[in-house]
Protein backbone atom coordinates (compact mmCIF):
# COMPACT_ATOMS: atom_id res chain seq x y z
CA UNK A 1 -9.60 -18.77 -20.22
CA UNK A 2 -7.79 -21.19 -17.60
CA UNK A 3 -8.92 -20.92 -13.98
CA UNK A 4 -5.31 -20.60 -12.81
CA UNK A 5 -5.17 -17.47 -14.61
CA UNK A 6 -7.45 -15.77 -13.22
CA UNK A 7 -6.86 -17.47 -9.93
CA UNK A 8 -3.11 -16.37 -10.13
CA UNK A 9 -4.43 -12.44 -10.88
CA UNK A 10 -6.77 -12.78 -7.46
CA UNK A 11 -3.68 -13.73 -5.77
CA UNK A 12 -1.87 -11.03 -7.30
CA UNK A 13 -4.28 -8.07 -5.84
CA UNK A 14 -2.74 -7.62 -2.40
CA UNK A 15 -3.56 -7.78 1.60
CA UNK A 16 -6.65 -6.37 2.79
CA UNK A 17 -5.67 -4.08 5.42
CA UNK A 18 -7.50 -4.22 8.77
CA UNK A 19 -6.61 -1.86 11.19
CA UNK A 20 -7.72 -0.22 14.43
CA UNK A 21 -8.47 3.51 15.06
CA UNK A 22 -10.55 6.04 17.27
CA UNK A 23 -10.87 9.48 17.99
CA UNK A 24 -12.63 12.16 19.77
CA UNK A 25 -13.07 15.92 18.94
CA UNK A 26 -12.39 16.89 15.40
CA UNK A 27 -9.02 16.89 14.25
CA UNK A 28 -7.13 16.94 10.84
CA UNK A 29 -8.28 13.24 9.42
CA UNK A 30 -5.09 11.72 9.61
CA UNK A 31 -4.42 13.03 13.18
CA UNK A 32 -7.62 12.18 14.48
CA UNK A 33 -7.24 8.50 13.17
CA UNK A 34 -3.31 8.64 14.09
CA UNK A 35 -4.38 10.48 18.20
CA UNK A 36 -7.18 7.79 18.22
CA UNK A 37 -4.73 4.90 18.59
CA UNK A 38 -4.18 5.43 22.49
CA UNK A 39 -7.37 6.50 23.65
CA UNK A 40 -8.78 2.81 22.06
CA UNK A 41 -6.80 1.26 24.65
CA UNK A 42 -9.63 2.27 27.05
CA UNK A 43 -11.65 0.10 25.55
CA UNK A 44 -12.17 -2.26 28.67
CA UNK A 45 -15.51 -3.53 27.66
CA UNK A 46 -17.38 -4.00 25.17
CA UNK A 47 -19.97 -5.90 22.61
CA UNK A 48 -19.63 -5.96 19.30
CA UNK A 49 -21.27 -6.89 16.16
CA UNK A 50 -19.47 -7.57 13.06
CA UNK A 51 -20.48 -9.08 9.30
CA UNK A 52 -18.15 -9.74 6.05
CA UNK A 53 -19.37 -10.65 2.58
CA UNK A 54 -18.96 -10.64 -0.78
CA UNK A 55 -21.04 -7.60 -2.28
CA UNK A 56 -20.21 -7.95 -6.28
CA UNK A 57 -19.04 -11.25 -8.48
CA UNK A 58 -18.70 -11.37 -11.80
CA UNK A 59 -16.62 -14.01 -13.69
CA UNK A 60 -16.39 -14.33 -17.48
CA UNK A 61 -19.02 -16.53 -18.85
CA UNK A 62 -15.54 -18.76 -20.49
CA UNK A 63 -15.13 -19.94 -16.78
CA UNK A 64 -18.57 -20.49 -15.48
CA UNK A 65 -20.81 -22.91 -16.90
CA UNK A 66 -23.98 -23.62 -15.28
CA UNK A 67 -23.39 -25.48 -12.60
CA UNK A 68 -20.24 -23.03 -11.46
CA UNK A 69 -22.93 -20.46 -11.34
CA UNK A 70 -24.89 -22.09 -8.87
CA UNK A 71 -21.52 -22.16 -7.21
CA UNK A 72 -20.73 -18.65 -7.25
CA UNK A 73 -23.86 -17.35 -6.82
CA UNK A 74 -23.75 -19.48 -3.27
CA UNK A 75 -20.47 -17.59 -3.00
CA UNK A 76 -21.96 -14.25 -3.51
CA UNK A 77 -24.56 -14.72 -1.27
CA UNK A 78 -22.73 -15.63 1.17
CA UNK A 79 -22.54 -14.18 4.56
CA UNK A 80 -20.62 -14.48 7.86
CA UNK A 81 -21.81 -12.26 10.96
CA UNK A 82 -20.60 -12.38 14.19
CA UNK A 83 -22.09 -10.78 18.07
CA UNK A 84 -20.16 -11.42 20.88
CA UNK A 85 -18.86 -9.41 24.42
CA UNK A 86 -15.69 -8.79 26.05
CA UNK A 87 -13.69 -7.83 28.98
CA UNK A 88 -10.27 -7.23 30.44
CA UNK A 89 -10.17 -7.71 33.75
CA UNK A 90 -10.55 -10.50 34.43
CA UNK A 91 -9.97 -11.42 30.61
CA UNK A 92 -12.90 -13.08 29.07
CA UNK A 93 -14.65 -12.74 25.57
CA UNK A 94 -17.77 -14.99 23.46
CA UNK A 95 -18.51 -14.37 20.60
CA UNK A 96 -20.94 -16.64 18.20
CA UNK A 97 -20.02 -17.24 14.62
CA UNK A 98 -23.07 -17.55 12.00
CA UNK A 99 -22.22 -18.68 8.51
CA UNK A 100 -24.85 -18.63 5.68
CA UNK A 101 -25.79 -19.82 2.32
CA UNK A 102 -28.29 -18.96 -0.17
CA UNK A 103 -29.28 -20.55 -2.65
CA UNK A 104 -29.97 -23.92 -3.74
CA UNK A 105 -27.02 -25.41 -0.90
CA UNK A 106 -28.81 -22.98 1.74
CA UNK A 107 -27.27 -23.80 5.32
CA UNK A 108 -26.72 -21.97 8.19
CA UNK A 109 -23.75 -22.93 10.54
CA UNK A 110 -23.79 -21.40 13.87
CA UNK A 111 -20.13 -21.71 16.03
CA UNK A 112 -19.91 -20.16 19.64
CA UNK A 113 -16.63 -19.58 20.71
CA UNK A 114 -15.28 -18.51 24.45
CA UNK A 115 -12.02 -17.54 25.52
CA UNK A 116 -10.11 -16.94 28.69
CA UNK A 117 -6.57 -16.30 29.22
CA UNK A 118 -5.49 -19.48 29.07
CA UNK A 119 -8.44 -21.41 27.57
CA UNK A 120 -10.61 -21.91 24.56
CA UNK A 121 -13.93 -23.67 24.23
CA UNK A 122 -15.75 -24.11 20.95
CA UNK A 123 -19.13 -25.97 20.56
CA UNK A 124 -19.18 -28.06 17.83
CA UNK A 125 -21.73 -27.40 14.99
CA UNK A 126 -24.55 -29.03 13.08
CA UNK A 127 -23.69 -29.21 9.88
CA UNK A 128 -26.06 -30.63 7.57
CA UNK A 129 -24.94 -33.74 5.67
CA UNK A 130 -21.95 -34.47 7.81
CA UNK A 131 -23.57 -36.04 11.13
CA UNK A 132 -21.56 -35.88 14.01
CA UNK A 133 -24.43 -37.68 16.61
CA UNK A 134 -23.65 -37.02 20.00
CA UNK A 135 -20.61 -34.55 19.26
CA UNK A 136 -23.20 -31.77 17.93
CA UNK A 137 -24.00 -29.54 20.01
CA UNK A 138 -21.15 -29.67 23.09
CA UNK A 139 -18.27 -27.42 23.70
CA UNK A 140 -14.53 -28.54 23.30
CA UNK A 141 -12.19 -27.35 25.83
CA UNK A 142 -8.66 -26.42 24.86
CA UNK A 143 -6.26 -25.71 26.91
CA UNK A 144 -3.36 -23.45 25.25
CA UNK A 145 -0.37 -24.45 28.04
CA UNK A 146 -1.58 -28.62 27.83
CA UNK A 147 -1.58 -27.99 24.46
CA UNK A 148 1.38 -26.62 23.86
CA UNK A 149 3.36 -29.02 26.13
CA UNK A 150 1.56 -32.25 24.32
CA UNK A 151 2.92 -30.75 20.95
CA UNK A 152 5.75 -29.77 21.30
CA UNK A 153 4.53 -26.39 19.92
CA UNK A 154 4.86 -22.90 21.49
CA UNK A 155 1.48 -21.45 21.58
CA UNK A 156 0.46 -17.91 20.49
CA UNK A 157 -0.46 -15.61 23.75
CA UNK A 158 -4.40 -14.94 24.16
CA UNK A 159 -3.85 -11.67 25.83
CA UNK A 160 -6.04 -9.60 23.89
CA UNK A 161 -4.77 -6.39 25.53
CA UNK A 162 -1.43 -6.94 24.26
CA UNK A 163 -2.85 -8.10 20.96
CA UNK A 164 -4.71 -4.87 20.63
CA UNK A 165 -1.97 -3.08 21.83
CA UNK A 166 0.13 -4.32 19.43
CA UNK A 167 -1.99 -4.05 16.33
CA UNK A 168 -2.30 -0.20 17.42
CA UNK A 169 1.20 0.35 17.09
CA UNK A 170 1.50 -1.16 13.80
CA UNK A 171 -1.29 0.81 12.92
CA UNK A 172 0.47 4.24 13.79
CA UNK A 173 3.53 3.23 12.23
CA UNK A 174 1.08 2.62 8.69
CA UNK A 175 -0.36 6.11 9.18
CA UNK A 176 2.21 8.09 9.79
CA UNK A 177 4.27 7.50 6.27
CA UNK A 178 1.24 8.39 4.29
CA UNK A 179 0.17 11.97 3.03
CA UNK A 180 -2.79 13.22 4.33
CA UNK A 181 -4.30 14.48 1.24
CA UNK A 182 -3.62 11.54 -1.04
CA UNK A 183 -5.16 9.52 1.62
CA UNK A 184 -7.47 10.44 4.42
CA UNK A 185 -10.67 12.46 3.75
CA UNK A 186 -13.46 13.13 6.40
CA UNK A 187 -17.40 12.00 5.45
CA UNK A 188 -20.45 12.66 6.81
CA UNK A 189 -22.95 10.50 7.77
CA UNK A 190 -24.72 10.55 4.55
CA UNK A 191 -21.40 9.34 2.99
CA UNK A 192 -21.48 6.24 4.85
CA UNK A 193 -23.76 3.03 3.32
CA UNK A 194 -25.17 1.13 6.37
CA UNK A 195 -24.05 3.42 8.94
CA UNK A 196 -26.71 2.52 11.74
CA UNK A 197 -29.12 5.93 12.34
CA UNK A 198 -28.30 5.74 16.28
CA UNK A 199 -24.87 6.38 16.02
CA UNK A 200 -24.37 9.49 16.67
CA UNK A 201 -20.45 10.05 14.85
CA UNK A 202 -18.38 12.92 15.71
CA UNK A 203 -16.06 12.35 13.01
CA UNK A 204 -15.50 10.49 10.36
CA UNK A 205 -12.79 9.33 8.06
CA UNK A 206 -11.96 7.54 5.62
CA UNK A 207 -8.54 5.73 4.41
CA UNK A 208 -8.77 4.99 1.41
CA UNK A 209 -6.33 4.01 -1.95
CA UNK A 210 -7.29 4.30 -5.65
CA UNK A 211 -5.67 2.60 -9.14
CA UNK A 212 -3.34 6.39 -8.84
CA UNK A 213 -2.47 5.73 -5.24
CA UNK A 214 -2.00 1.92 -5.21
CA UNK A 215 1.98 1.80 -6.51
CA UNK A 216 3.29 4.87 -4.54
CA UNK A 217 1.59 2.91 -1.24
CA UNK A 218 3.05 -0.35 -2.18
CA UNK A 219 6.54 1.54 -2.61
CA UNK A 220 5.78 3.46 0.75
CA UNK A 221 4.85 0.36 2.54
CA UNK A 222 8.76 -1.16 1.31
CA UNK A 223 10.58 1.72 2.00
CA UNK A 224 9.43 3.11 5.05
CA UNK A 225 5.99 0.73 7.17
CA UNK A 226 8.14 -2.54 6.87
CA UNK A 227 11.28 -1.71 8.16
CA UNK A 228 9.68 0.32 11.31
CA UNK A 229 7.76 -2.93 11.89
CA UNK A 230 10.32 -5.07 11.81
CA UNK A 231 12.21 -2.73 14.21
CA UNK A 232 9.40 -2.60 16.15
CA UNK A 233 9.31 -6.26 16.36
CA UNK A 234 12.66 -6.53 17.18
CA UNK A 235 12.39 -4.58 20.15
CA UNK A 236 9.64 -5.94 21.51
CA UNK A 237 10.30 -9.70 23.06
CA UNK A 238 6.05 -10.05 23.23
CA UNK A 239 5.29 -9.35 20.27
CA UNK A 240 7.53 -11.54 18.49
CA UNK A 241 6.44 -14.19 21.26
CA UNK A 242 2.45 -12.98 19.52
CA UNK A 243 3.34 -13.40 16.22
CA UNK A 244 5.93 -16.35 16.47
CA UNK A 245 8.69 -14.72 14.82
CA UNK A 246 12.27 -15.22 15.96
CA UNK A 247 14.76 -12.33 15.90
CA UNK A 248 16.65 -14.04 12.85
CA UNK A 249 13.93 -14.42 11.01
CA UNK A 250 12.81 -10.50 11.14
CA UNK A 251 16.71 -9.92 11.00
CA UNK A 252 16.52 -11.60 7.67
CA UNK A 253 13.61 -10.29 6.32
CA UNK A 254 15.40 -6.67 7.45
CA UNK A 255 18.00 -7.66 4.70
CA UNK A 256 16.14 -8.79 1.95
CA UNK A 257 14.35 -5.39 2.37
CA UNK A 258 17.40 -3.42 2.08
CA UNK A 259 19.21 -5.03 -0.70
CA UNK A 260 15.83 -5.89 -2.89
CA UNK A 261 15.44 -4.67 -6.58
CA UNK A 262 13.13 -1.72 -6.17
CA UNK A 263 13.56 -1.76 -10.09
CA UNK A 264 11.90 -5.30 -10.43
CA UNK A 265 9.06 -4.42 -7.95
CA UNK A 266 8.23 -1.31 -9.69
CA UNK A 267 7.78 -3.41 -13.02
CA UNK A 268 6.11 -6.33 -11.29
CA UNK A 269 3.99 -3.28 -10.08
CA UNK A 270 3.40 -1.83 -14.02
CA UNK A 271 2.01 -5.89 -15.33
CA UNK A 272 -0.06 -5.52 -12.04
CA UNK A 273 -1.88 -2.92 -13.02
CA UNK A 274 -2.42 -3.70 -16.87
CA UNK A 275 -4.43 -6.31 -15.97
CA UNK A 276 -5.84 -5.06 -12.17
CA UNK A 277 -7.63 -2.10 -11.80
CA UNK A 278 -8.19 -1.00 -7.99
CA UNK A 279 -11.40 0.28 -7.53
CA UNK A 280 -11.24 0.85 -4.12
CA UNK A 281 -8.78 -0.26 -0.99
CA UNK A 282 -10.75 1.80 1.64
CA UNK A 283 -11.74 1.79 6.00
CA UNK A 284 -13.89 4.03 7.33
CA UNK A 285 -13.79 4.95 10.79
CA UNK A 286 -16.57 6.35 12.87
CA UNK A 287 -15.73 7.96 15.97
CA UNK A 288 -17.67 9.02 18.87
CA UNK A 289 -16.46 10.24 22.29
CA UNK A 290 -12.97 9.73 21.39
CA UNK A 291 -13.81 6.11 20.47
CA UNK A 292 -14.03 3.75 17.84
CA UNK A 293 -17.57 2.72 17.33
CA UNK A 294 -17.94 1.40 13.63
CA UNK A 295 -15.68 0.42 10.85
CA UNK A 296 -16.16 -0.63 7.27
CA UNK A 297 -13.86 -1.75 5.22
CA UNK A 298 -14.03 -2.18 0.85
CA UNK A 299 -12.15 -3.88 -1.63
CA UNK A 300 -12.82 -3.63 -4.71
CA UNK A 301 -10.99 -4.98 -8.39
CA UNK A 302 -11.54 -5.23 -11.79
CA UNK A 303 -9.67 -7.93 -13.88
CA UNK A 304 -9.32 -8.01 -17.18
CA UNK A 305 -7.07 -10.12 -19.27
CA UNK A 306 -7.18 -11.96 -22.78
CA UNK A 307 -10.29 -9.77 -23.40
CA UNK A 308 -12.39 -10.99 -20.74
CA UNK A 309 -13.21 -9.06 -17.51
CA UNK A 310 -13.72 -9.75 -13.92
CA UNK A 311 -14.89 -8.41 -11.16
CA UNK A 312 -14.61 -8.95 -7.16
CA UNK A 313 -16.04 -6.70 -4.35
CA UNK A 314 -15.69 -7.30 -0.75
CA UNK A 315 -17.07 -5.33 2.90
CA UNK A 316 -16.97 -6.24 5.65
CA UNK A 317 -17.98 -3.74 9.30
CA UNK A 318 -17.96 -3.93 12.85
CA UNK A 319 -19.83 -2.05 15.43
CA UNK A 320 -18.90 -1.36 18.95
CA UNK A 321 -21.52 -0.92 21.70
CA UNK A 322 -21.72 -0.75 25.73
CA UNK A 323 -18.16 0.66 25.95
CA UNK A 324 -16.86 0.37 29.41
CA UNK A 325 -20.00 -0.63 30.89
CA UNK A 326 -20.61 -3.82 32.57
CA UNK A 327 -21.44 -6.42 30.26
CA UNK A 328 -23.34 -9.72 30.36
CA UNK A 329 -21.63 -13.00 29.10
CA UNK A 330 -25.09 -15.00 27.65
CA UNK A 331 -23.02 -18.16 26.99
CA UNK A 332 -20.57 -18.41 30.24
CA UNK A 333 -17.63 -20.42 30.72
CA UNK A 334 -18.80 -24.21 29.85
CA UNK A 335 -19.21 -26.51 33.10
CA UNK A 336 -19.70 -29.82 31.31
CA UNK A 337 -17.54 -29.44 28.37
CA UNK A 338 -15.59 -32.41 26.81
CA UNK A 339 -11.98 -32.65 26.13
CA UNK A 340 -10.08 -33.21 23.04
CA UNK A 341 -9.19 -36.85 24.17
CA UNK A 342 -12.98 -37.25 24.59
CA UNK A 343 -13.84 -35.80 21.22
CA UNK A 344 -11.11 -38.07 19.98
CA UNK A 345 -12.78 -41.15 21.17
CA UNK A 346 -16.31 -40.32 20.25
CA UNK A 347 -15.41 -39.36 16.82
CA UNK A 348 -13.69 -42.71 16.19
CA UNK A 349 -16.01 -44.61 17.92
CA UNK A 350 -18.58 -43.26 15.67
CA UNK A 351 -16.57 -43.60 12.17
């Protein structure tokens, strides 16, 4: 079988949905995650630990010869974590990006990042067998506004607030259009791989979809989530000026919406799912003291087509710890960083 066809059926399987929840004494699942939204906002500080990776691979052997196996088996071993800390007020957040391979290409690629409201430093990596000399090892300053103004270019906000804010209220618009028994269930501790022993978890629950569920939440998510968005978009000025979208665009998209064939969806829908089986769409949200203090989200598919099967699982989980405490920034705001000009220069001085 050709690559592109199977690539073409990976691109077919949808948007991974990552949104943000909380919640305090036990409610109804779907009102806990939906009363959770607002209290989150409290969130003023923070660390955080989060890691994404592939946790199942299988290809057919008709598109993986020996050396592709190496390749995917890098792939599947793959791993990206990330620690950092943040704070409103003022606003500042680290964090330190660690990428890994197994294998026979093993590497490890470490990336610190800092952010302020206005600027962005990033050290620039080791990475083995592309040397970069002096360059390795020094932070980059960016500065959004200079930025901006050099290119022409309108620059999203970094007000994470806002960002948060806005990713909430999408987030309650989701919820809200989708039935409570078809969707949410509550777990217990047990019920949850990986959950760390020391958190203690109020609640629960779990949003999940299945191969039954996955049409009716497509059509649900036509009819009803994306028009509120848009309108929610359109009446919001900042978070259009977030998400660079202009009023025509979302005015247009509004349209399309409205007059689209729900006939041809439903059978693009029907060929979906003769060759995709959803084995699990899910996010899990653990909630303690009203608050959001792990997630874990799955995706999981089956392919199959011209006889051969397929088979692609992802997770990925955060954990949130020293809410609204004071927090300690191990990395700092840069002193002696370079600028891009300066990066620039050295980089083409060099090659």
């Amino acid at each position: 079988m050709k690559m592109k066809q199977w690539m073409k059926s990976l691109l077919l399987m949808g948007t991974v949905l990552v949104i943000l929840a909380g919640c305090s004494k036990p409610e109804a699942p779907k009102e806990a995650i939906q009363s959770s939204m607002t209290k989150a906002m409290d969130m003023n500080s923070y660390t955080f630990a989060a890691s994404m990776g592939i946790n199942e691979l299988e290809l057919p052997e008709s598109i993986t010869g020996a050396q592709d196996q190496a390749i995917l088996d890098m792939i599947k071993n793959a791993s990206l974590n990330v620690t950092g800390v943040y704070q409103a007020d003022p606003m500042q957040m680290e964090f330190t990006m660690d990428v890994e391979l197994k294998g026979d290409m093993s590497m490890k690629i470490s990336v610190p990042v800092v952010m302020t409201q206005d600027k962005i430093w990033v050290k620039i990596p080791n990475i083995p067998g592309f040397p970069l000399g002096e360059l390795a090892g020094q932070f980059v300053e960016m500065d959004m506004k200079e930025l901006a103004a050099e290119s022409g270019v309108e620059m999203p906000t970094m007000d994470i607030d806002k960002q948060r804010k806005m990713g909430q209220d999408m987030a309650n618009v989701f919820f809200k259009h989708f039935e409570e028994d078809k969707y949410f269930t509550e777990l217990k501790k047990e019920d949850v791989a990986g959950l760390p022993e020391d958190i203690k978890a109020d609640q629960i629950v779990k949003f999940y979809v299945t191969q039954e569920t996955f049409e009716p939440m497509v059509m649900t998510v036509v009819d009803k989530v994306a028009p509120e968005i848009i309108e929610l978009l359109l009446n919001n000025e900042e978070y259009r000026n977030m998400l660079q979208v202009t009023k025509e665009d979302l005015e247009a998209a509004n349209q399309e919406l409205k007059e689209g064939d729900r006939s041809e969806l439903r059978e693009a829908l029907d060929e979906f799912k003769k060759d995709v089986t959803v084995n699990e769409i899910s996010l899990t949200t653990v909630l303690e003291k009203e608050l959001p203090v792990y997630q874990t989200a799955n995706l999981n598919f089956g392919v199959t087509q011209e006889g051969e099967s397929m088979k692609i699982g992802m997770n990925m989980n955060v954990r949130y710890d020293n809410i609204n405490e004071k927090v300690e920034f191990k990395i700092g705001i840069p002193t002696d960083a370079l600028t891009v000009d300066e990066v620039e220069e050295m980089f083409m001085t060099s090659y």
